[in-house]
C-alpha atoms as a PDB file:
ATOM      1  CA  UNK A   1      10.635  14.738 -22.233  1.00  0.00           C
ATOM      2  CA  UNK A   2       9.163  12.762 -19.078  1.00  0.00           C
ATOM      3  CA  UNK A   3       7.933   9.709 -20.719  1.00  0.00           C
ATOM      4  CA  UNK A   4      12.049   9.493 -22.332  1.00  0.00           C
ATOM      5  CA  UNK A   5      13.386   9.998 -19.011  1.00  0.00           C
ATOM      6  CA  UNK A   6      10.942   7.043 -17.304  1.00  0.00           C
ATOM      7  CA  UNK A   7      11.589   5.047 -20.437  1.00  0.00           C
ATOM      8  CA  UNK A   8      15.514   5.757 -19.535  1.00  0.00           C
ATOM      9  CA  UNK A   9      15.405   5.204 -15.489  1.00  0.00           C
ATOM     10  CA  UNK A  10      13.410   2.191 -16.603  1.00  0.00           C
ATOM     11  CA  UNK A  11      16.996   0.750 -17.717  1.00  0.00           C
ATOM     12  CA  UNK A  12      19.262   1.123 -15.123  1.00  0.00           C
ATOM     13  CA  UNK A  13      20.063  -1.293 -12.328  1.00  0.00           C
ATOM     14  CA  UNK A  14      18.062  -1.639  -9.676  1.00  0.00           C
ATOM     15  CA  UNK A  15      20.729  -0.736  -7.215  1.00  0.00           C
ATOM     16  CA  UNK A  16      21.501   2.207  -9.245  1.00  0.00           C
ATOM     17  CA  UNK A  17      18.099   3.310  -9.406  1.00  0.00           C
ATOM     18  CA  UNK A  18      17.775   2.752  -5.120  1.00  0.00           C
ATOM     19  CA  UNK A  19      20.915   4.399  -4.497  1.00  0.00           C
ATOM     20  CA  UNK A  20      20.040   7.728  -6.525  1.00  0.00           C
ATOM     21  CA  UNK A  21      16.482   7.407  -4.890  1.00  0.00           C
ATOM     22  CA  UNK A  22      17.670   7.776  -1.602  1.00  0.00           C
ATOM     23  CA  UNK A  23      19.848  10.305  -2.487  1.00  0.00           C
ATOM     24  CA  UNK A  24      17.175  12.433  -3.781  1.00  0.00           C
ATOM     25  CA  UNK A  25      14.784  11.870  -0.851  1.00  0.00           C
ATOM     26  CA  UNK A  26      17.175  12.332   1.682  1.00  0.00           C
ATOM     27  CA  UNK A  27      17.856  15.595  -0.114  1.00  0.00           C
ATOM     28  CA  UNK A  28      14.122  16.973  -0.774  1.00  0.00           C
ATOM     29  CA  UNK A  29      14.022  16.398   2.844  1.00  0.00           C
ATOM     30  CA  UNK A  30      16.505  18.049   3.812  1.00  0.00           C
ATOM     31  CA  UNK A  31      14.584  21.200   2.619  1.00  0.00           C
ATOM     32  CA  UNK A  32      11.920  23.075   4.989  1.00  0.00           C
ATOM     33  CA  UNK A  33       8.306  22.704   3.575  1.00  0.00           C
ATOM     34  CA  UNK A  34       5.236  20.678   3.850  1.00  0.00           C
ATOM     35  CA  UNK A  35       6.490  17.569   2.809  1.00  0.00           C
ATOM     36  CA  UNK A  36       9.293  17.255   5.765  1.00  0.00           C
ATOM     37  CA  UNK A  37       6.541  19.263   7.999  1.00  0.00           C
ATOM     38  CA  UNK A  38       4.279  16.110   7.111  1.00  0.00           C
ATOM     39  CA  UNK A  39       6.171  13.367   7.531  1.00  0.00           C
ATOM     40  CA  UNK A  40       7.650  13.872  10.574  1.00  0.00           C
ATOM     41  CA  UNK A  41       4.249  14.765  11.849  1.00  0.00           C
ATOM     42  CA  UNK A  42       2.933  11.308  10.496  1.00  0.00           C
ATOM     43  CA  UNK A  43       6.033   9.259  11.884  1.00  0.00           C
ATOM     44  CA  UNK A  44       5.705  11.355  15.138  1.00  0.00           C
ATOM     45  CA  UNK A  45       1.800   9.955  15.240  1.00  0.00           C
ATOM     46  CA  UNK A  46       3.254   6.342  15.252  1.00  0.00           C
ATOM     47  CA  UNK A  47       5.850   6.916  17.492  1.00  0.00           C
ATOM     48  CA  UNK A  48       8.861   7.096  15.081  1.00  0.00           C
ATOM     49  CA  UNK A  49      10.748   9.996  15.982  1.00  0.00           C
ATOM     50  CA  UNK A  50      14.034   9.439  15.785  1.00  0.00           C
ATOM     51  CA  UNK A  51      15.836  11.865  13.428  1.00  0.00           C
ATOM     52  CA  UNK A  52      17.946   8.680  11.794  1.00  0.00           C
ATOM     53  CA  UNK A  53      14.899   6.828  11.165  1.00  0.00           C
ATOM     54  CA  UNK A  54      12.886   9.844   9.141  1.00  0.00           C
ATOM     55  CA  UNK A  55      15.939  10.029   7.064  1.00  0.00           C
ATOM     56  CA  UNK A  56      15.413   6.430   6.288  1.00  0.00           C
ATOM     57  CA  UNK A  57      11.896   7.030   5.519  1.00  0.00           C
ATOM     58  CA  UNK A  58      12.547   9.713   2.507  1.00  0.00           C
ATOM     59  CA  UNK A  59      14.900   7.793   1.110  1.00  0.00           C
ATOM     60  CA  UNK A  60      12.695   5.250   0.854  1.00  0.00           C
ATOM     61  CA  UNK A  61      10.123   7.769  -0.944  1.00  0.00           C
ATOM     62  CA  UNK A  62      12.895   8.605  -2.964  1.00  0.00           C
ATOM     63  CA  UNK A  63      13.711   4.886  -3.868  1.00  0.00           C
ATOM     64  CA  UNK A  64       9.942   4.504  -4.497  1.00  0.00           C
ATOM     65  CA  UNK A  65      10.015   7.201  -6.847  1.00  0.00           C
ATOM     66  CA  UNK A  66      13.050   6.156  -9.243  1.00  0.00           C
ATOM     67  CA  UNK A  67      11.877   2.223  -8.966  1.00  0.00           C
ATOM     68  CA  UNK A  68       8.655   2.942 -10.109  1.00  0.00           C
ATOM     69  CA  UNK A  69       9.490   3.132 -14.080  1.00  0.00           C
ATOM     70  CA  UNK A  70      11.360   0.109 -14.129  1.00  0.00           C
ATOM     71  CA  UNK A  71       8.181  -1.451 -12.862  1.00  0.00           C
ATOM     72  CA  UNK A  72       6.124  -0.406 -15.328  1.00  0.00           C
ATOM     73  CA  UNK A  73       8.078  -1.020 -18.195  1.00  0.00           C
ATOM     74  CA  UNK A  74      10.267  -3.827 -17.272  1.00  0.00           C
ATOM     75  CA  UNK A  75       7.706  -6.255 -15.738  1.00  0.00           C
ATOM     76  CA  UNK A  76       9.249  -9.530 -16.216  1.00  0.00           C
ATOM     77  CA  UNK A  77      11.945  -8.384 -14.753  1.00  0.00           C
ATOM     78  CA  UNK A  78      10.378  -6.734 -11.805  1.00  0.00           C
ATOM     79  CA  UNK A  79       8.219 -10.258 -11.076  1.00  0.00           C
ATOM     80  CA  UNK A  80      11.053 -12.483 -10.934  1.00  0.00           C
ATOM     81  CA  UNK A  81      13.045  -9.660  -8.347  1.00  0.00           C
ATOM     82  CA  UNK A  82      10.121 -10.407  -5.851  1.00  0.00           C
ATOM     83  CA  UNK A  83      10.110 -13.131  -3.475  1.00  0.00           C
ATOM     84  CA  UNK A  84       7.335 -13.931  -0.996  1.00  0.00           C
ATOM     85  CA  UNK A  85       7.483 -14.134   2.765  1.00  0.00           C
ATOM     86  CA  UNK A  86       4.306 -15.857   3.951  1.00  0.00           C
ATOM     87  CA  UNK A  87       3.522 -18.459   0.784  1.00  0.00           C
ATOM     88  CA  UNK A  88       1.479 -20.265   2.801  1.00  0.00           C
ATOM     89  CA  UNK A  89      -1.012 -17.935   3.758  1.00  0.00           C
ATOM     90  CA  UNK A  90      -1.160 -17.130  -0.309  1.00  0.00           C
ATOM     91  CA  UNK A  91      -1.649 -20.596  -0.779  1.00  0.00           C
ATOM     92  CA  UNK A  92      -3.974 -21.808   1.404  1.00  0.00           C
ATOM     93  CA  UNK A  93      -6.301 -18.859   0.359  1.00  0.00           C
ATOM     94  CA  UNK A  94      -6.171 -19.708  -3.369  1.00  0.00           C
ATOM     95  CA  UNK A  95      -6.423 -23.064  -2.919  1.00  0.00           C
ATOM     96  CA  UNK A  96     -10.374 -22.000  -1.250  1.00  0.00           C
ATOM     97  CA  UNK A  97     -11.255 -21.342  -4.528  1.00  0.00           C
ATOM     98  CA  UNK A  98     -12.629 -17.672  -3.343  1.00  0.00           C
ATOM     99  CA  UNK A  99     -12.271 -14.538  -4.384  1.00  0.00           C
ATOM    100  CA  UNK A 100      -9.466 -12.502  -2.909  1.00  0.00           C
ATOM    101  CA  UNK A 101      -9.351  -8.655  -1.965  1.00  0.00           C
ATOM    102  CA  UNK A 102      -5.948  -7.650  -2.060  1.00  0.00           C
ATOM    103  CA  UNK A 103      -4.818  -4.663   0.065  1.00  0.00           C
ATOM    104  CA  UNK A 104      -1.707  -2.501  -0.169  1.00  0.00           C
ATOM    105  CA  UNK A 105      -1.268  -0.247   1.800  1.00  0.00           C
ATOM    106  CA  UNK A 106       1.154   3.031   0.806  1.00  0.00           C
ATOM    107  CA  UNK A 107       4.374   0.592   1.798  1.00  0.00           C
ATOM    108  CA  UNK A 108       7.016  -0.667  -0.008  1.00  0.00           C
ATOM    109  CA  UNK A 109       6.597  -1.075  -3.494  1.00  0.00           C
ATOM    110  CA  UNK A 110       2.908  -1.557  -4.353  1.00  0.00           C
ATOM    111  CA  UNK A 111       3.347  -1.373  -8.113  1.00  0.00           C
ATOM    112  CA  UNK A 112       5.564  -4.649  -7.890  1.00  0.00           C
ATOM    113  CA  UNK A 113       2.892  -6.526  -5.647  1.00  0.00           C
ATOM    114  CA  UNK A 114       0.364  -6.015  -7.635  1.00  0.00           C
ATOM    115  CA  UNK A 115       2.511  -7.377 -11.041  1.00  0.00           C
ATOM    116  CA  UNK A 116       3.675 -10.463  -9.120  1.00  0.00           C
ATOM    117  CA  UNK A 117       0.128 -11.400  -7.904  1.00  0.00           C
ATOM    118  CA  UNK A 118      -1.296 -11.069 -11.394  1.00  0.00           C
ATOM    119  CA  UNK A 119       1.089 -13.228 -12.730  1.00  0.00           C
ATOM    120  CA  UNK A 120      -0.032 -16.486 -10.851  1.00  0.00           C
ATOM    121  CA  UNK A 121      -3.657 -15.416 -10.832  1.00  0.00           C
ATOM    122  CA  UNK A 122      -6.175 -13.067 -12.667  1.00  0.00           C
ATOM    123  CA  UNK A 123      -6.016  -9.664 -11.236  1.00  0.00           C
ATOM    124  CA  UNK A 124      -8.119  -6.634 -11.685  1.00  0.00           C
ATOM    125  CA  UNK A 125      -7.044  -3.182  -9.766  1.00  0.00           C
ATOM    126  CA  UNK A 126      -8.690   0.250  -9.615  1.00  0.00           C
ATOM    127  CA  UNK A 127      -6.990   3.350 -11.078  1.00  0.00           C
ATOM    128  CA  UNK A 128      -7.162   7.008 -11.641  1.00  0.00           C
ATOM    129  CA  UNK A 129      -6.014   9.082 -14.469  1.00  0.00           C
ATOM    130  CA  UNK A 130      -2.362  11.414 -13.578  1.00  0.00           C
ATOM    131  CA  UNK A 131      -3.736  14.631 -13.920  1.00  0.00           C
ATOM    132  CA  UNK A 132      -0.119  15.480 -15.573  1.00  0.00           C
ATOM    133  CA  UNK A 133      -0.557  14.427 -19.775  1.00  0.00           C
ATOM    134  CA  UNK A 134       2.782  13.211 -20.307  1.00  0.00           C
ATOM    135  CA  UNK A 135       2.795  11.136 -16.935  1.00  0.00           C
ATOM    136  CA  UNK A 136      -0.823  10.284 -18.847  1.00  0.00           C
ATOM    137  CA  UNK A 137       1.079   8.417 -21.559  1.00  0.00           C
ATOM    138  CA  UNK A 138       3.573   6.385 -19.466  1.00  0.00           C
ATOM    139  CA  UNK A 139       0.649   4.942 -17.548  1.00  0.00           C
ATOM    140  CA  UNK A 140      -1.440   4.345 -20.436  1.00  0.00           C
ATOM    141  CA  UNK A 141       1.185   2.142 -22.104  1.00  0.00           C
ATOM    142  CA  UNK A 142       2.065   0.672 -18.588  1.00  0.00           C
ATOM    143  CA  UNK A 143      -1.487  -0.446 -18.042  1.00  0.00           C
ATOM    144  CA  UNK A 144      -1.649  -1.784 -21.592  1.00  0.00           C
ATOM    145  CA  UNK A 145       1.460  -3.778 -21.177  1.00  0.00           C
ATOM    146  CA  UNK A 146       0.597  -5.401 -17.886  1.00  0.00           C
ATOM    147  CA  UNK A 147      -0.801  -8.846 -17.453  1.00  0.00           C
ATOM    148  CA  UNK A 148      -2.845  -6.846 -14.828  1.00  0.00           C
ATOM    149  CA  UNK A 149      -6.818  -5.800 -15.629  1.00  0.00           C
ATOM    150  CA  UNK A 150      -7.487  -2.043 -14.788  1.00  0.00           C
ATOM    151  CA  UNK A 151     -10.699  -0.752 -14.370  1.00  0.00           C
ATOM    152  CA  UNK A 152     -11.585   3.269 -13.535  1.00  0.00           C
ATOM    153  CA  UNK A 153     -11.794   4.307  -9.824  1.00  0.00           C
ATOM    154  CA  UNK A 154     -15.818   4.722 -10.371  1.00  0.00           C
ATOM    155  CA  UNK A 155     -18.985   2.836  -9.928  1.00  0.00           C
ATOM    156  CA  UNK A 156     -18.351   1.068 -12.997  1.00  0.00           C
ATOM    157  CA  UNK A 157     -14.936  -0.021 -11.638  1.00  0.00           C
ATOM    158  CA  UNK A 158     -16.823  -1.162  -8.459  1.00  0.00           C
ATOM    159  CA  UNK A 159     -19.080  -3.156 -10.486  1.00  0.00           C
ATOM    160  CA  UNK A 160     -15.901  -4.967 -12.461  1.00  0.00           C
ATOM    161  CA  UNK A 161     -14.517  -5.465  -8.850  1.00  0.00           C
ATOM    162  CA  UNK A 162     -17.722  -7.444  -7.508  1.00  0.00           C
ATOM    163  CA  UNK A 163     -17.885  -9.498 -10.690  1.00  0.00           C
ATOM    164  CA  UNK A 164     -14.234 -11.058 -10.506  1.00  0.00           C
ATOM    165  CA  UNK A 165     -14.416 -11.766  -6.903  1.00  0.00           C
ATOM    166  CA  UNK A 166     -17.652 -13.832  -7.980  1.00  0.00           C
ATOM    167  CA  UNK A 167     -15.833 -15.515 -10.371  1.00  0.00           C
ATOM    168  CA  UNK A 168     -13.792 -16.540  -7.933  1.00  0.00           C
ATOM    169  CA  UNK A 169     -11.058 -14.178  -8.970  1.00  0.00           C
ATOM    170  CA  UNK A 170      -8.414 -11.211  -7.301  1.00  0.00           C
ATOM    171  CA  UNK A 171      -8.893  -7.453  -7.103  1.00  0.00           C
ATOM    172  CA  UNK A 172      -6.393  -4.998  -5.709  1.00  0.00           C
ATOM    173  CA  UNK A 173      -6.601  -1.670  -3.683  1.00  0.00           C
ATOM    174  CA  UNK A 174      -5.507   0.613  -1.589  1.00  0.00           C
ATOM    175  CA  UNK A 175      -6.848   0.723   1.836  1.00  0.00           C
ATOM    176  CA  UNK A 176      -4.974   3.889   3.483  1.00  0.00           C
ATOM    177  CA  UNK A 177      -5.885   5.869   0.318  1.00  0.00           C
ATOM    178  CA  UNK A 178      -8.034   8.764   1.764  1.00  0.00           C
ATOM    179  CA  UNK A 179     -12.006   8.210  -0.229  1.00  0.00           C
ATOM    180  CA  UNK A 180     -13.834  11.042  -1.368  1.00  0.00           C
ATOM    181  CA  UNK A 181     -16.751  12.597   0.753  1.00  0.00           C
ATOM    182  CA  UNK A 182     -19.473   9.858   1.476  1.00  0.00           C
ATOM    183  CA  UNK A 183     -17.053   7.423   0.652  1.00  0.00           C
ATOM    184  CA  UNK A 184     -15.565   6.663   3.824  1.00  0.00           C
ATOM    185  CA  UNK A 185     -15.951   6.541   7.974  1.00  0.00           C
ATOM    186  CA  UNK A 186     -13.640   7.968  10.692  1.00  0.00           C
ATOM    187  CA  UNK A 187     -11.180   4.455  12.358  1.00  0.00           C
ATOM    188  CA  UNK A 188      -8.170   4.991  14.411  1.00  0.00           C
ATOM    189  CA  UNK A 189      -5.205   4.697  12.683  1.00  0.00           C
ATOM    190  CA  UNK A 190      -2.382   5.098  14.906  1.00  0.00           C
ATOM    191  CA  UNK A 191      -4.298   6.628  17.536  1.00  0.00           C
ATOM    192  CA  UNK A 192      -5.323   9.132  15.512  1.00  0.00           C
ATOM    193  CA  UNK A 193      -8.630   9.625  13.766  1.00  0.00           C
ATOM    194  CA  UNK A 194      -8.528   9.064   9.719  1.00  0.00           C
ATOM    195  CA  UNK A 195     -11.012   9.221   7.175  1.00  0.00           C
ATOM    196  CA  UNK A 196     -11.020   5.135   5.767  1.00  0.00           C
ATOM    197  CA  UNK A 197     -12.650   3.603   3.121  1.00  0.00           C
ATOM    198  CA  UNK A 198     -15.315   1.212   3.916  1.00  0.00           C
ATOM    199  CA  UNK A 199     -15.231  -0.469   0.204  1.00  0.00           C
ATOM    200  CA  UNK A 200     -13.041  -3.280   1.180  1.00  0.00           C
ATOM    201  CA  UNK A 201     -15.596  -4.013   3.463  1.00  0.00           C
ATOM    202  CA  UNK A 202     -19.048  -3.829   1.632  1.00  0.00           C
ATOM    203  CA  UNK A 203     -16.984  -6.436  -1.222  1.00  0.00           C
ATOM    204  CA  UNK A 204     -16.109  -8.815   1.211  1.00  0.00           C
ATOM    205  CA  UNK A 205     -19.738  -9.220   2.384  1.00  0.00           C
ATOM    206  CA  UNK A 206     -21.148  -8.910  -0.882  1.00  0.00           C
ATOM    207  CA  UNK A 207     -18.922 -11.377  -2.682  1.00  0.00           C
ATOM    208  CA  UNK A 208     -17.747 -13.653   0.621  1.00  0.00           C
ATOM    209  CA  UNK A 209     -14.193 -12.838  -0.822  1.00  0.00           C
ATOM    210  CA  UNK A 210     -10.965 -13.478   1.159  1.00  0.00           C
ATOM    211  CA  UNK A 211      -9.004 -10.274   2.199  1.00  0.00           C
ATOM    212  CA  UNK A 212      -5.339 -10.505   2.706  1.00  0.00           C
ATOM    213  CA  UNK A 213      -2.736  -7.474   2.953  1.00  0.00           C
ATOM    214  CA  UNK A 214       0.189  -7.058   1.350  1.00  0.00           C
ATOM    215  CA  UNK A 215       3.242  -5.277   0.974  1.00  0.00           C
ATOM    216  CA  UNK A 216       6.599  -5.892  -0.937  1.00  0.00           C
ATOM    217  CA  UNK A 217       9.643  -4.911   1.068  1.00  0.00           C
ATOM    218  CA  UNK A 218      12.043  -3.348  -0.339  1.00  0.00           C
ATOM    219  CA  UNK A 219      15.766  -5.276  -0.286  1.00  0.00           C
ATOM    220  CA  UNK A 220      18.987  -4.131   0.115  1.00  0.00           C
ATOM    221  CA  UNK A 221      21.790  -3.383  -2.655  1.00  0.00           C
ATOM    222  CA  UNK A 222      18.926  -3.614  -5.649  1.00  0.00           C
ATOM    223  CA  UNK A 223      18.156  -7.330  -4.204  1.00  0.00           C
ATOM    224  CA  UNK A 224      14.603  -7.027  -5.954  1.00  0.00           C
ATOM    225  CA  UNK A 225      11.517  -6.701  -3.339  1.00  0.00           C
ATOM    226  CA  UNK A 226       9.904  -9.334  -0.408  1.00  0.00           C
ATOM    227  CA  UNK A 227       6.112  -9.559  -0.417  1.00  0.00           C
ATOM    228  CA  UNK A 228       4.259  -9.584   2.534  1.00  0.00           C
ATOM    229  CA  UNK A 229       1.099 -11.493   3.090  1.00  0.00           C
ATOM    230  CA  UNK A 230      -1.268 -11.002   5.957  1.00  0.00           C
ATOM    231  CA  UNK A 231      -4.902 -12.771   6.774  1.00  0.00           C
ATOM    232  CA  UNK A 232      -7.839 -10.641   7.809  1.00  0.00           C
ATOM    233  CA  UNK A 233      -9.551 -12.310  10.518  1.00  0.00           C
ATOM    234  CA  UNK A 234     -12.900 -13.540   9.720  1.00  0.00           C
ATOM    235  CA  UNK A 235     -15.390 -13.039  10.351  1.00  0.00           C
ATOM    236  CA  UNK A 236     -15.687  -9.332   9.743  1.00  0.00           C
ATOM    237  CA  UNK A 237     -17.286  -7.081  11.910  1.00  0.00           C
ATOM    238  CA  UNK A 238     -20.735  -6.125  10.311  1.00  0.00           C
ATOM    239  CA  UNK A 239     -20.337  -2.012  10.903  1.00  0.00           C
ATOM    240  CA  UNK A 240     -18.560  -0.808   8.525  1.00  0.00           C
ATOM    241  CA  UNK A 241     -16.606   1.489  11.309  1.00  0.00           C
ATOM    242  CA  UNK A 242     -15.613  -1.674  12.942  1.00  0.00           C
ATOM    243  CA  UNK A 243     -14.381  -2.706  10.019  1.00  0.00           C
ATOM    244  CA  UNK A 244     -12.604   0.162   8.896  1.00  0.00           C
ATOM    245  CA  UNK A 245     -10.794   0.100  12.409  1.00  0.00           C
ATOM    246  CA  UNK A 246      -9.986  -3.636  11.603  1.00  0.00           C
ATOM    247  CA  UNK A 247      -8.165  -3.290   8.631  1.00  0.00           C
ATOM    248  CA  UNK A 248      -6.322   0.108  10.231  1.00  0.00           C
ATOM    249  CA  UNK A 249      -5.443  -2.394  12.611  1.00  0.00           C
ATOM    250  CA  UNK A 250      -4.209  -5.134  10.461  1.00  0.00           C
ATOM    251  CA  UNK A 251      -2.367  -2.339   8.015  1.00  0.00           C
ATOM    252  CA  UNK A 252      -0.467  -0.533  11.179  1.00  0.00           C
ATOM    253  CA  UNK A 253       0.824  -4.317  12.159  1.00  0.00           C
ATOM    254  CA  UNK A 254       2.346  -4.321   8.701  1.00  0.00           C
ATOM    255  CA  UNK A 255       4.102  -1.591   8.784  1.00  0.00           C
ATOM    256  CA  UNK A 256       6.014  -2.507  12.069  1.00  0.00           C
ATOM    257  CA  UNK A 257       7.413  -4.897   9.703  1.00  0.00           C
ATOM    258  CA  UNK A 258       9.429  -2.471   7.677  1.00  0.00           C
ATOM    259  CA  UNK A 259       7.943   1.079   9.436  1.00  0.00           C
ATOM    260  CA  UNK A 260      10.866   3.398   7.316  1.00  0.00           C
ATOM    261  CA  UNK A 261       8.849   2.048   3.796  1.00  0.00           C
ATOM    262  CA  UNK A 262       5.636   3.351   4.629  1.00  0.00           C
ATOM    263  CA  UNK A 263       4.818   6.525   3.028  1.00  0.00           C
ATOM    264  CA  UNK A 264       4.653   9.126   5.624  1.00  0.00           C
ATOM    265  CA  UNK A 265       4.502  12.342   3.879  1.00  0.00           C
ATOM    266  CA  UNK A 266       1.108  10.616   2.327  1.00  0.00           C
ATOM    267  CA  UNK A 267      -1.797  13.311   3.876  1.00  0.00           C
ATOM    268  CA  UNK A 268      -3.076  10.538   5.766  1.00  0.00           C
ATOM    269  CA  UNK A 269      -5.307  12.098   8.301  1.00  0.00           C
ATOM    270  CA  UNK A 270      -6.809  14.899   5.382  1.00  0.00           C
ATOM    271  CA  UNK A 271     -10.780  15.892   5.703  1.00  0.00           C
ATOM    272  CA  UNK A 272     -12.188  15.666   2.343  1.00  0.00           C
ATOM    273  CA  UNK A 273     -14.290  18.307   0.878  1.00  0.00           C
ATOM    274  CA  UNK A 274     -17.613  18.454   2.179  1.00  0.00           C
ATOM    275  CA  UNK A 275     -16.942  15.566   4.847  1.00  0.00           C
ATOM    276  CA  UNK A 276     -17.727  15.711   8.369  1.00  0.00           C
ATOM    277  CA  UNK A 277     -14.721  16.456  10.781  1.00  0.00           C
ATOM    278  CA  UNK A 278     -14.359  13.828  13.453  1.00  0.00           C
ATOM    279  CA  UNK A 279     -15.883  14.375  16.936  1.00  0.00           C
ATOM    280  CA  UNK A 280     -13.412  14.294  20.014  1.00  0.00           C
ATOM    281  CA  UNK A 281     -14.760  10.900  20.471  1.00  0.00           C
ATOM    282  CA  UNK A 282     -14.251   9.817  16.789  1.00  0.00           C
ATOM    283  CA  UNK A 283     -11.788   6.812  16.768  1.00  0.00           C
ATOM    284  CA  UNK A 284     -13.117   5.102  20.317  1.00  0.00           C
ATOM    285  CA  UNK A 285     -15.060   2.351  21.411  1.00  0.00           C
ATOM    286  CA  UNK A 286     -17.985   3.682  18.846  1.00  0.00           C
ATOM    287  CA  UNK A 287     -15.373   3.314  16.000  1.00  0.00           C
ATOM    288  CA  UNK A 288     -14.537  -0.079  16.560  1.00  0.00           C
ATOM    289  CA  UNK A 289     -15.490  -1.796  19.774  1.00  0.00           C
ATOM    290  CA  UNK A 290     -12.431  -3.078  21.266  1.00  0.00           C
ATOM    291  CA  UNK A 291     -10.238  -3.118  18.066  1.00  0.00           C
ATOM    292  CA  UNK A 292      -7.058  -0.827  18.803  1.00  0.00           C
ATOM    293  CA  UNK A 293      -3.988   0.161  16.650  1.00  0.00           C
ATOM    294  CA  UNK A 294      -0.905  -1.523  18.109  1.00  0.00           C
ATOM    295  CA  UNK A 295       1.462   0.218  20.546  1.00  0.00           C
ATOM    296  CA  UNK A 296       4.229   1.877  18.680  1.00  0.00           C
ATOM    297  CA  UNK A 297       7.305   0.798  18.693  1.00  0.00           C
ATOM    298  CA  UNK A 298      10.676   1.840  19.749  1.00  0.00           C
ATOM    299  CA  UNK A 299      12.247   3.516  16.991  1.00  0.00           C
ATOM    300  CA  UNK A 300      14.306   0.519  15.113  1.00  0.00           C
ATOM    301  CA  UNK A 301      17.960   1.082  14.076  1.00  0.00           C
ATOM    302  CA  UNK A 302      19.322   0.678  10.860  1.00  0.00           C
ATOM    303  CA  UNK A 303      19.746  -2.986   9.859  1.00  0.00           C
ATOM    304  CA  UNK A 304      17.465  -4.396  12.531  1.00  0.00           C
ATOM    305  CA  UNK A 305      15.764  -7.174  10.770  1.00  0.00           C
ATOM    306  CA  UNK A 306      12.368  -6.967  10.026  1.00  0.00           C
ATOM    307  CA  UNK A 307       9.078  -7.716  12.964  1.00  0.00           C
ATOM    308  CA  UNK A 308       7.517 -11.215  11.919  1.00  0.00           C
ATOM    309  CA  UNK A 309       9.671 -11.727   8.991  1.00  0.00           C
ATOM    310  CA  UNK A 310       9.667 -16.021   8.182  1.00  0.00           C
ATOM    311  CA  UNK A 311      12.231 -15.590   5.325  1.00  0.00           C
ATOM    312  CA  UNK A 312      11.803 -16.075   1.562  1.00  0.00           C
ATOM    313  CA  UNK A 313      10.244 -18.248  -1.184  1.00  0.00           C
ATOM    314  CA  UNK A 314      10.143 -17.939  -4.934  1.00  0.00           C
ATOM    315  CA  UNK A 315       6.736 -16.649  -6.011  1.00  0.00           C
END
């Protein structure tokens, strides 16, 4: 029944598939529970706490939710719906002739990033298996489809990572995704202390690879998506808690760009099994040296355009 009703969302509009989104967001949220509890919490922790704008934000989740089929199995489609931003920071980084670590954050639509990217360059992203069967079987032919290379979320996948970026080559991840135990350090994010991976950082040594973020705003009335793309400073701090607090940095001035697309009700700030809570210190000067997350800003109405946003190009 699920993998029919993907296969069927997969063929409506875009706008269509938005508008119900939001609808269905704006009503899950309306609902008292953990996932309101949480994102207001979240969006509260960044300084977003007017009630317009967290109704903005789940409809957003919602619209992430419905556009995700028609990602997966309408890719051509998807890729020519997404324009870029910042082309010339894309292009002056390919034309290096390094590899490039791709991060997306939780904002936007990540599954439509990734797509585009791999579609002008090789492109080889980490997954993990839905622990739901019939989701199971969407993904599977998804992945198969896709001009994108998946590898597992393991040390084999890490492996796979290092070896494309040597070959001069992309790979794709999520930075704000919370590791497992031993995985990760404690960096500020939002002034608040959050468990961070510190593989972005160990690549980028290993393999000298470029690391850019990126997100693909989502457009108005079905309008397709705008990608994002944002230059790491180099070169990167050497502690890997410096660095984690870098790219925290560098992710939290990306979503000032489009703040009601980031995923809020994501348990950001979780403690994984087995990992050490953070001290009362845990996110200062030891986590980072001077880096900071930006100041938050004031809550942005609806329609305000976009912080830093240069405008369009075709990919």
């Amino acid at each position: 029944m699920l993998p029919f009703l993907l296969r069927l969302l997969a063929r409506l509009p875009l706008s269509v598939l938005h508008t119900l989104g939001k609808l269905c967001g704006l009503i899950i949220y309306m609902l008292p529970g953990r996932y309101r509890d949480r994102l207001r919490a979240n969006a509260a922790q960044a300084g977003y706490t007017d009630p317009a704008f967290l109704r903005r934000a789940a409809g957003h989740t919602g619209a992430l939710i419905l556009e995700t089929p028609r990602v997966w199995l309408n890719e051509p489609a998807s890729i020519a719906a997404t324009t870029v931003a910042d082309p010339e920071v894309l292009a002056q980084a390919r034309a290096e002739g390094r590899g490039i670590l791709f991060l997306t954050p939780h904002l936007g639509c990540y599954e439509v990033v990734a797509r585009t990217l791999a579609s002008v360059k090789p492109l080889t992203v980490m997954f993990r298996e839905p622990r739901q069967k019939a989701l199971r079987e969407v993904v599977e032919q998804a992945r198969n489809n896709s001009i994108m290379r998946a590898v597992p979320a393991t040390q084999k996948g890490v492996r796979e990572f290092v070896r494309a970026l040597r070959r001069g080559e992309a790979v794709g991840m999520l930075p704000d995704q919370v590791p497992g135990q031993g995985e990760g350090v404690w960096a500020p994010f939002f002034g608040r202390s959050a468990y961070t991976v510190t593989l972005p950082g160990r690549l980028a040594q290993q393999t000298g690879a470029i690391v850019l973020m990126v997100a693909g705003e989502r457009l108005p009335a079905g309008r397709g998506w705008r990608m994002h793309v944002v230059r790491v400073p180099e070169p990167l701090p050497v502690e890997p808690e410096a660095q984690a607090a870098l790219f925290n940095t560098e992710m939290a001035s990306l979503i000032a760009r489009f703040p009601e697309q980031y995923l809020w009700s994501y348990n950001r700030y979780k403690v994984p099994a087995n990992a050490r809570s953070p001290g009362p210190a845990a996110g200062d000067a030891s986590a980072g040296a001077d880096i900071k997350s930006p100041a938050p800003r004031t809550n942005p109405r609806a329609g305000d355009p976009p912080t830093g946003h240069t405008g369009g190009a075709d990919t």
